[in-house]
Protein backbone atom coordinates (compact mmCIF):
# COMPACT_ATOMS: atom_id res chain seq x y z
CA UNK A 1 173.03 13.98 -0.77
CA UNK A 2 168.86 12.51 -1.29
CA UNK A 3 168.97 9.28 -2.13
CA UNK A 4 166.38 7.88 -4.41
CA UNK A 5 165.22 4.85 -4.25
CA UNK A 6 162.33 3.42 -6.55
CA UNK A 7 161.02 1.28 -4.01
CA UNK A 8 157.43 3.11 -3.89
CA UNK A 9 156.93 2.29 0.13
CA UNK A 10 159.75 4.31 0.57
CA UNK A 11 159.03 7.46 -1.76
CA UNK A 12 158.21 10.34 0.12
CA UNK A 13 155.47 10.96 -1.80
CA UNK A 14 154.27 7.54 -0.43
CA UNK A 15 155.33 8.43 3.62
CA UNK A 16 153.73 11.30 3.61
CA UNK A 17 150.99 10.04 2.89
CA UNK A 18 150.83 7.01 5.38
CA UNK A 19 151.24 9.85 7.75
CA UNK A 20 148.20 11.13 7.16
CA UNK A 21 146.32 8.03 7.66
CA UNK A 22 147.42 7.01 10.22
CA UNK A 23 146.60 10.59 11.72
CA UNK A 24 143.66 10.11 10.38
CA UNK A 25 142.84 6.53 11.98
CA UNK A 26 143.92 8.02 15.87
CA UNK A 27 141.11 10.95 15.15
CA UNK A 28 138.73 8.40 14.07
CA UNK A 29 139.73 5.90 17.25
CA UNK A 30 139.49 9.28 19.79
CA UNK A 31 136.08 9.94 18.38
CA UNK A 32 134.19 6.80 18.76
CA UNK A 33 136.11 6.38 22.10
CA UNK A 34 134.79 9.48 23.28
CA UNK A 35 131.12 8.55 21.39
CA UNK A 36 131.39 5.15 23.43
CA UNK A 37 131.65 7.14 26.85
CA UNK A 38 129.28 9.59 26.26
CA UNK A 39 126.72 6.78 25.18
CA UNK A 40 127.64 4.90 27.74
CA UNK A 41 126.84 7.97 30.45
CA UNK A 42 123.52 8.44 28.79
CA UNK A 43 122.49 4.86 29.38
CA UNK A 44 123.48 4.70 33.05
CA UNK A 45 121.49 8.36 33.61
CA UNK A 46 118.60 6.58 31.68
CA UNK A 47 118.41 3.80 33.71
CA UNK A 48 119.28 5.93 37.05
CA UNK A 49 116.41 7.81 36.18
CA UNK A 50 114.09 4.90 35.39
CA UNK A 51 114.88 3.24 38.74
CA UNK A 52 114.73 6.65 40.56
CA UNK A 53 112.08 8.47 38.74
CA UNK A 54 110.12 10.33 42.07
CA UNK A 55 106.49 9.68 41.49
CA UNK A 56 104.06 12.84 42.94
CA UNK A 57 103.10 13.14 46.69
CA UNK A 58 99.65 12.50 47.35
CA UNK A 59 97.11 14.61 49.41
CA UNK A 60 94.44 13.59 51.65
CA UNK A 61 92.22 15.84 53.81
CA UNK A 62 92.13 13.52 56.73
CA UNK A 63 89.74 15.58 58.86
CA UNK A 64 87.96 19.33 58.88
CA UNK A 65 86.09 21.26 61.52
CA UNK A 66 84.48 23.96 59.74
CA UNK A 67 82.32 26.15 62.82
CA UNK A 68 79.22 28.28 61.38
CA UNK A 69 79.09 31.87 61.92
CA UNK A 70 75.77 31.82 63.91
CA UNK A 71 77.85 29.53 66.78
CA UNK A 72 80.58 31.73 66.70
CA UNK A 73 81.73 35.04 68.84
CA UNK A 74 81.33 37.81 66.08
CA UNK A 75 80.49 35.64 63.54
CA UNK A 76 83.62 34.39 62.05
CA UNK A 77 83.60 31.19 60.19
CA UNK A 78 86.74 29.28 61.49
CA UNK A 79 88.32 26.01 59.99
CA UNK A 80 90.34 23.62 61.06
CA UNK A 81 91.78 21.36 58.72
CA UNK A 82 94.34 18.35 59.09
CA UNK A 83 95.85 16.68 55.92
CA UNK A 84 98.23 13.56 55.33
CA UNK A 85 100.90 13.98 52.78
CA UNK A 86 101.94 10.61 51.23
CA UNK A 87 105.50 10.06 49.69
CA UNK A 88 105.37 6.97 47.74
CA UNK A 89 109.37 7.15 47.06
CA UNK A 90 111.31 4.75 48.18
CA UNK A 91 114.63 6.26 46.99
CA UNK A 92 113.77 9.87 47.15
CA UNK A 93 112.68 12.43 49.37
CA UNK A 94 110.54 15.25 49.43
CA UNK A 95 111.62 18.67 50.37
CA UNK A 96 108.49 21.16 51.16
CA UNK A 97 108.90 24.83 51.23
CA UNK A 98 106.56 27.54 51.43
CA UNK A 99 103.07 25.67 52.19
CA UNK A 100 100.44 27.61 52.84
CA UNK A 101 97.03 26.51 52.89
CA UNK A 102 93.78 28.16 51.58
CA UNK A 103 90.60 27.21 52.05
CA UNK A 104 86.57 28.72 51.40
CA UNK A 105 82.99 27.19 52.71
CA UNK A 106 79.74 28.02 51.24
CA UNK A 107 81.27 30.14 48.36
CA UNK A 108 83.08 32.21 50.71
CA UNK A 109 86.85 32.57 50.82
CA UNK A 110 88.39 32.52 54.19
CA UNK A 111 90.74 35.70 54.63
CA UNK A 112 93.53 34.28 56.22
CA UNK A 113 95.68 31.81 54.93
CA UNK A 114 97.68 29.44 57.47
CA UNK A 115 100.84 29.04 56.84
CA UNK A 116 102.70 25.53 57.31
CA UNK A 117 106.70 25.08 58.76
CA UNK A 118 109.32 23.59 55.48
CA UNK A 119 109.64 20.44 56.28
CA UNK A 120 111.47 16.73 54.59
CA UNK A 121 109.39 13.96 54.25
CA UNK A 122 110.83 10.37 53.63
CA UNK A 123 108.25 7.35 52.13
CA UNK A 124 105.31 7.49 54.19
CA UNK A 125 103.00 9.90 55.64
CA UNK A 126 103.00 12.72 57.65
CA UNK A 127 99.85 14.72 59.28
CA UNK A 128 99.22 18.34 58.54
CA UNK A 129 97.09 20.98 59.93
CA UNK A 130 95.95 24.45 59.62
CA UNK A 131 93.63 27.15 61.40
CA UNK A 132 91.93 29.75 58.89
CA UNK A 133 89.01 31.87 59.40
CA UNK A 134 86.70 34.65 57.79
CA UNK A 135 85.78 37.97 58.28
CA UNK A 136 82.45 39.33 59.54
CA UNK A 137 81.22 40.54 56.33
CA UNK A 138 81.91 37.16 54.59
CA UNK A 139 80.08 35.10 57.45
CA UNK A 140 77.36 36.65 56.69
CA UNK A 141 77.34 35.33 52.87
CA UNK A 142 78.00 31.56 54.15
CA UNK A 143 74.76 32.35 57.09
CA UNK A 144 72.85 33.18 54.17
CA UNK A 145 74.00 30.19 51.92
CA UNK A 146 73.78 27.66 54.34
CA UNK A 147 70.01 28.64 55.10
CA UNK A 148 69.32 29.10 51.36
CA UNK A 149 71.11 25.24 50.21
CA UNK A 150 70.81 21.48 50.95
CA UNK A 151 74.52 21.02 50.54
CA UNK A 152 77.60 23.12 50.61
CA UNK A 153 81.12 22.79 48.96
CA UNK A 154 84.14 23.37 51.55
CA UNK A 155 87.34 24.06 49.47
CA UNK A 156 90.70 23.70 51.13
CA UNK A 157 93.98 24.06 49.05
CA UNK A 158 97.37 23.78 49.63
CA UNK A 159 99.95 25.59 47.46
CA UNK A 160 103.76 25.59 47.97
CA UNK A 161 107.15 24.63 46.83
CA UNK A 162 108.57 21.09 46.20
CA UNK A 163 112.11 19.52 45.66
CA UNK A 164 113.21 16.20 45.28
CA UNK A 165 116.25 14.27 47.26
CA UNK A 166 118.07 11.90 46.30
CA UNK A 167 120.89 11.00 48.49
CA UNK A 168 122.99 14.35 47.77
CA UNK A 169 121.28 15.57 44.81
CA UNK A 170 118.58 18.07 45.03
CA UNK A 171 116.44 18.66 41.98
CA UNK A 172 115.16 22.51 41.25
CA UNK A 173 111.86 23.43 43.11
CA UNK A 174 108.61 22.63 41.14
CA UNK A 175 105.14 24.36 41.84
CA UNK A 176 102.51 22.31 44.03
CA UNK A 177 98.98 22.48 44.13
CA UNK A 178 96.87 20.26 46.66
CA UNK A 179 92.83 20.80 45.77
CA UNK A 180 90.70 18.76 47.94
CA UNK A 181 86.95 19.58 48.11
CA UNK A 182 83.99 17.89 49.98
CA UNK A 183 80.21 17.92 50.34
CA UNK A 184 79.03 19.77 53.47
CA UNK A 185 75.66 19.11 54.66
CA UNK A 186 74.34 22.07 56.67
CA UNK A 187 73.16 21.50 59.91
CA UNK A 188 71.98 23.46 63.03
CA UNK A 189 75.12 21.42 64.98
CA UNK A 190 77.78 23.98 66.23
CA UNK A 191 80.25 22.39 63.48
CA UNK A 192 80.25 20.10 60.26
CA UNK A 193 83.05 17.97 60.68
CA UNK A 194 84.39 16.23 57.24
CA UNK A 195 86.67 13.52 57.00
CA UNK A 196 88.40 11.12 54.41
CA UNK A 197 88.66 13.34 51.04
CA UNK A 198 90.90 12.49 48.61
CA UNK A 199 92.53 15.87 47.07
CA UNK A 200 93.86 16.74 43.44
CA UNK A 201 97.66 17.12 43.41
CA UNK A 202 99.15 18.85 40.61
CA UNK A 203 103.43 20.01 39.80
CA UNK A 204 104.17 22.76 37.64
């Protein structure tokens, strides 16, 4: 036997429905806890970020030895480069992979390109070099240019892979691109020696 009672808090019209609200009011309370969090994750990667953000490595051809062909066996023009790669980070550390460096004097692109070891670099700097030289037939071009021109450009770039570190996280590789390019001034010496050239670095 129902019993009926005509208190309305006690209908079942009336429960039923208090039911619902109040399974209502938990979904609600779940949501915006789980809003709260997700905000509150955001925030702390923001400012993680912010305080972490790696700024780009900077490139500096520190010294280069570029030999003409007329002082050369065969005629080869042969260049020796060193660079300084600068880390600015303080919290993060670069990981280098697959440098090779390129490089062309007098409008004529050296054949070989020298390949440089992977290597970590914490803040600071650390010293580069390469070796890269010409063929015959391209000597030949840079002979001519050096007689026909007051001043020369020597191009020497450096192209390779680079990932951040940041205690155990390792970001994705990113292109790099170190262009550095100085003012030769021929000269009947046996080499043209360059130093202190700052060098456009670019990420992709």
């Amino acid at each position: 036997m129902s019993r009926i009672t005509d208190d309305p808090e006690h209908s079942p019209r009336d429960c039923a429905t208090k039911h619902r609200h109040h399974h209502s009011a938990g979904r609600r309370r779940l949501l915006i806890g789980a809003l709260s969090a997700a905000a509150s994750l955001l925030a702390l990667a923001i400012i993680l970020w912010l305080t972490l953000r790696p700024s780009s490595p900077r490139f500096t051809l520190l010294a280069a030895t570029a030999t003409a062909p007329n002082a050369t066996a065969g005629g080869i023009v042969r260049l020796d480069a060193a660079f300084v790669a600068h880390n600015p980070n303080a919290h993060a550390a670069v990981l280098y992979d697959r440098l090779q460096a390129h490089a062309s004097y007098a409008g004529v692109q050296l054949v070989t390109a020298a390949p440089l070891p992977p290597f970590q670099q914490a803040q600071g700097d650390a010293v580069l070099t390469a070796s890269l030289s010409s063929s015959s037939a391209a000597a030949s071009t840079a002979e001519t240019a050096e007689a026909r021109q007051s001043t020369l450009l020597l191009r020497v770039r450096v192209e390779g892979k680079l990932r951040w570190k940041v205690s155990a996280w390792v970001s994705g590789s990113r292109a790099l691109t170190a262009e550095c390019v100085a003012v030769v001034v021929p000269s009947q010496l046996t080499a043209v020696v360059v130093q202190g050239s700052q060098c456009a670095t670019t990420l992709q």
